[in-house]
C-alpha atoms as a PDB file:
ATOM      1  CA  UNK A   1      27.096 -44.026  41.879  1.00  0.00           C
ATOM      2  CA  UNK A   2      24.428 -42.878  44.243  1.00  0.00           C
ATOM      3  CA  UNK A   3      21.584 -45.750  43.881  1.00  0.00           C
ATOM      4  CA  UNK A   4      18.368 -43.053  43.492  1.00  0.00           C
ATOM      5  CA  UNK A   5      20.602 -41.458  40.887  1.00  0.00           C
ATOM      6  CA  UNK A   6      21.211 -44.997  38.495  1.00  0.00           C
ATOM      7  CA  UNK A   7      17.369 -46.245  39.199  1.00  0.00           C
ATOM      8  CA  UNK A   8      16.129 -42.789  37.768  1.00  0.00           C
ATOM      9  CA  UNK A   9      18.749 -43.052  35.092  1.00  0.00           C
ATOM     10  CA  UNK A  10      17.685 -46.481  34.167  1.00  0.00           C
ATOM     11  CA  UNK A  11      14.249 -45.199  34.159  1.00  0.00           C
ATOM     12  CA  UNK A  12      14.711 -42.147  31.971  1.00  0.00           C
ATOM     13  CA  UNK A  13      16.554 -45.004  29.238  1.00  0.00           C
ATOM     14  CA  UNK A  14      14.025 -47.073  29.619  1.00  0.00           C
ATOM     15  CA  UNK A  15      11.669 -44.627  28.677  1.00  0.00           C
ATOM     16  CA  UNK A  16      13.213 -43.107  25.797  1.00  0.00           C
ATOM     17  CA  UNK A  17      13.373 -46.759  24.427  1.00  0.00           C
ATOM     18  CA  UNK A  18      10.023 -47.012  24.838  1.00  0.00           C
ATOM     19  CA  UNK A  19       9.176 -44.025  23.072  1.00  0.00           C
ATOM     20  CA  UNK A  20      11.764 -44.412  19.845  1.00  0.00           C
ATOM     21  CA  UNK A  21      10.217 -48.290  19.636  1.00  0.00           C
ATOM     22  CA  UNK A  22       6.664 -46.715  20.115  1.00  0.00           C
ATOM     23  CA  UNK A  23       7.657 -45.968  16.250  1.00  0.00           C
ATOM     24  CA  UNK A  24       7.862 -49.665  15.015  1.00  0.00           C
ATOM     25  CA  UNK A  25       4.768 -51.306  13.846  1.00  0.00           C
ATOM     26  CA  UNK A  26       4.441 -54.653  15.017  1.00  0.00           C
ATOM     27  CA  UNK A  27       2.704 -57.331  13.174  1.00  0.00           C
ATOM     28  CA  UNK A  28      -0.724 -56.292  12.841  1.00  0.00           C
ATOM     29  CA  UNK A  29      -1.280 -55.510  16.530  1.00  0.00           C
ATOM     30  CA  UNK A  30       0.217 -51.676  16.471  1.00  0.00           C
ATOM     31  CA  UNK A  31       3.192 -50.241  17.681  1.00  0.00           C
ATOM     32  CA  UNK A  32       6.438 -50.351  20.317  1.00  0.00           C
ATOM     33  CA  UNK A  33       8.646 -53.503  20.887  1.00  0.00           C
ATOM     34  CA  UNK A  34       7.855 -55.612  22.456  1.00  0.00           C
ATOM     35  CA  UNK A  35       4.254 -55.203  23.646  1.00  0.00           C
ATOM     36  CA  UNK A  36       1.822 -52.903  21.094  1.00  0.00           C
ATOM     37  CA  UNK A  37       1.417 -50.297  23.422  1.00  0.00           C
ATOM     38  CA  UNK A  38       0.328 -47.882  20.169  1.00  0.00           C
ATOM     39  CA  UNK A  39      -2.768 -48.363  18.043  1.00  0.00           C
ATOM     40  CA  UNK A  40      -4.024 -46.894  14.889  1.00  0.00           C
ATOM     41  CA  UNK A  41      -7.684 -47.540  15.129  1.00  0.00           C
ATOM     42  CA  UNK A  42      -7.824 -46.362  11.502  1.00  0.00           C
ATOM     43  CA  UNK A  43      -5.708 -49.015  10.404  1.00  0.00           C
ATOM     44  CA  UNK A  44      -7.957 -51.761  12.579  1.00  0.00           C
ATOM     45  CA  UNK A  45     -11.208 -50.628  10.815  1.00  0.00           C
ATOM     46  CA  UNK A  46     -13.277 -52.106   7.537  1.00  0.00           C
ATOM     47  CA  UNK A  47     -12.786 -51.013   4.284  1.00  0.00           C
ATOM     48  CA  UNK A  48     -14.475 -47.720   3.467  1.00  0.00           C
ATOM     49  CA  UNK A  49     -16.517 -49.938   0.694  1.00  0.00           C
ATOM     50  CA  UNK A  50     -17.846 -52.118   3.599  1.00  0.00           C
ATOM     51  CA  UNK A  51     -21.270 -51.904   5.663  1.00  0.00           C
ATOM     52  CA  UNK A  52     -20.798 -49.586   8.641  1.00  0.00           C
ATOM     53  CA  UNK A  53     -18.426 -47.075  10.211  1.00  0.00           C
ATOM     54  CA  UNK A  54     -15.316 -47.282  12.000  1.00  0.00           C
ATOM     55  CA  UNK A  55     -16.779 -47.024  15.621  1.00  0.00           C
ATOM     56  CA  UNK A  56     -12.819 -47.176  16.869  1.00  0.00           C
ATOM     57  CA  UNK A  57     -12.179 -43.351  14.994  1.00  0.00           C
ATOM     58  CA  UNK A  58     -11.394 -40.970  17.657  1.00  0.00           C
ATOM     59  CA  UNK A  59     -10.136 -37.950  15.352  1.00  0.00           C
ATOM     60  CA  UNK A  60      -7.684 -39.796  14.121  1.00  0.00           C
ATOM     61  CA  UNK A  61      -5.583 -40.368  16.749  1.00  0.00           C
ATOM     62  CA  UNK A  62      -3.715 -42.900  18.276  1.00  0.00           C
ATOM     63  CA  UNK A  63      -5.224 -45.422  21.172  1.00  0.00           C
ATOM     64  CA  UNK A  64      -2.533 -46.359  24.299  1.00  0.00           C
ATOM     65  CA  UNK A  65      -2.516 -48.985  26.040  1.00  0.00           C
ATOM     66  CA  UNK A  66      -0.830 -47.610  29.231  1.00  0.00           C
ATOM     67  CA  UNK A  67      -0.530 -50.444  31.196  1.00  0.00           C
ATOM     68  CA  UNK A  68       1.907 -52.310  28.147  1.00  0.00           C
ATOM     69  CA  UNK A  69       3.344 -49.001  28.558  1.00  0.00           C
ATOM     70  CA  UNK A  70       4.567 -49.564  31.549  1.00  0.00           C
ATOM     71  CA  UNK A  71       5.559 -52.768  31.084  1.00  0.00           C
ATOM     72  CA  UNK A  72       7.826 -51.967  28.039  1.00  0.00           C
ATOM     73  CA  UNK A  73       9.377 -49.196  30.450  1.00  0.00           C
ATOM     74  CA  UNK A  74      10.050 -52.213  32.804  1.00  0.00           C
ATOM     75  CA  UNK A  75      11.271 -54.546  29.899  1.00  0.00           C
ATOM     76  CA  UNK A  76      13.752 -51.913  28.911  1.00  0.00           C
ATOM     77  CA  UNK A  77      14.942 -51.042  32.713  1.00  0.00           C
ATOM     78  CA  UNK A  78      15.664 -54.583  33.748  1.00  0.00           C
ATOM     79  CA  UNK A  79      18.154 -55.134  30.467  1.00  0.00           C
ATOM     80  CA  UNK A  80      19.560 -51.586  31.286  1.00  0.00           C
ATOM     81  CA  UNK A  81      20.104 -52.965  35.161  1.00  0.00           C
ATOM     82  CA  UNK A  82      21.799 -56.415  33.780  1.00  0.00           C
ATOM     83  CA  UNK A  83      24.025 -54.817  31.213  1.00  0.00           C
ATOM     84  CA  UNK A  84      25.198 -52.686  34.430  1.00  0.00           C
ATOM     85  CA  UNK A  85      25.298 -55.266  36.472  1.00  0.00           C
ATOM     86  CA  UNK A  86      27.275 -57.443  34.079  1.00  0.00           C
ATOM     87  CA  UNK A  87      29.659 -54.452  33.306  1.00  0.00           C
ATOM     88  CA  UNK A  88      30.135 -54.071  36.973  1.00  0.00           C
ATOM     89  CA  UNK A  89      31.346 -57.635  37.094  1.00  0.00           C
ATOM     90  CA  UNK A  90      33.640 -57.223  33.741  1.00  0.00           C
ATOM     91  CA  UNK A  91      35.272 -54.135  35.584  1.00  0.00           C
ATOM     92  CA  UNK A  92      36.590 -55.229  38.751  1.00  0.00           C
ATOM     93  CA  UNK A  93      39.561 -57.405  38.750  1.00  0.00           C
ATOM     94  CA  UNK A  94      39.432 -60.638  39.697  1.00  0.00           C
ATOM     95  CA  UNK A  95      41.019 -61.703  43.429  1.00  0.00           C
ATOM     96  CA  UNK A  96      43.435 -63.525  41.735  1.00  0.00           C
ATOM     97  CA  UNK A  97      44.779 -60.716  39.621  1.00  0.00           C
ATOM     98  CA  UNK A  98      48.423 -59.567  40.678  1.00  0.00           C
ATOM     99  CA  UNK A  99      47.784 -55.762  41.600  1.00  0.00           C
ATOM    100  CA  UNK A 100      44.497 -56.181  43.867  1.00  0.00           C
END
């Protein structure tokens, strides 16, 4: 397999992970697995019977935090690249084996 071809598919997986795990909430920091790359700033704000608004509201949205982004893309490509690389190794025969 062409090398381009398994770094972009290792990419593309890690990517996808990172985007299904964007859906976990983590413990009180926000969402993805395993840095919070996802906030609710709704959920981060005072009680509507406290003092104040929520200055953190933008429409309701969501807040990234690309660069943990990125690194969870990273996270998830370097296990994709070991469980190939440890596959790789599981798959050849050994030097000793009687039809190499």
């Amino acid at each position: 397999m062409n090398r381009t071809i398994r770094i972009m598919a290792l990419f593309v997986m890690g990517f996808v992970i990172t985007l299904a795990t964007g859906e976990l909430h983590t413990t009180g920091w926000g969402y993805g697995v395993p840095l919070p790359w996802k906030t609710d700033p709704a959920a981060d704000c005072p009680s509507p019977f406290s003092s104040g608004p929520c200055p953190l509201i933008v429409n309701g949205s969501f807040v990234y935090n690309w660069f943990f982004f990125v690194l969870d893309v990273l996270f998830y490509m370097a296990i994709g690249y070991g469980l190939l690389l440890a596959f790789r190794k599981f798959k050849q025969p050994s030097p000793s084996s009687p039809g190499a």
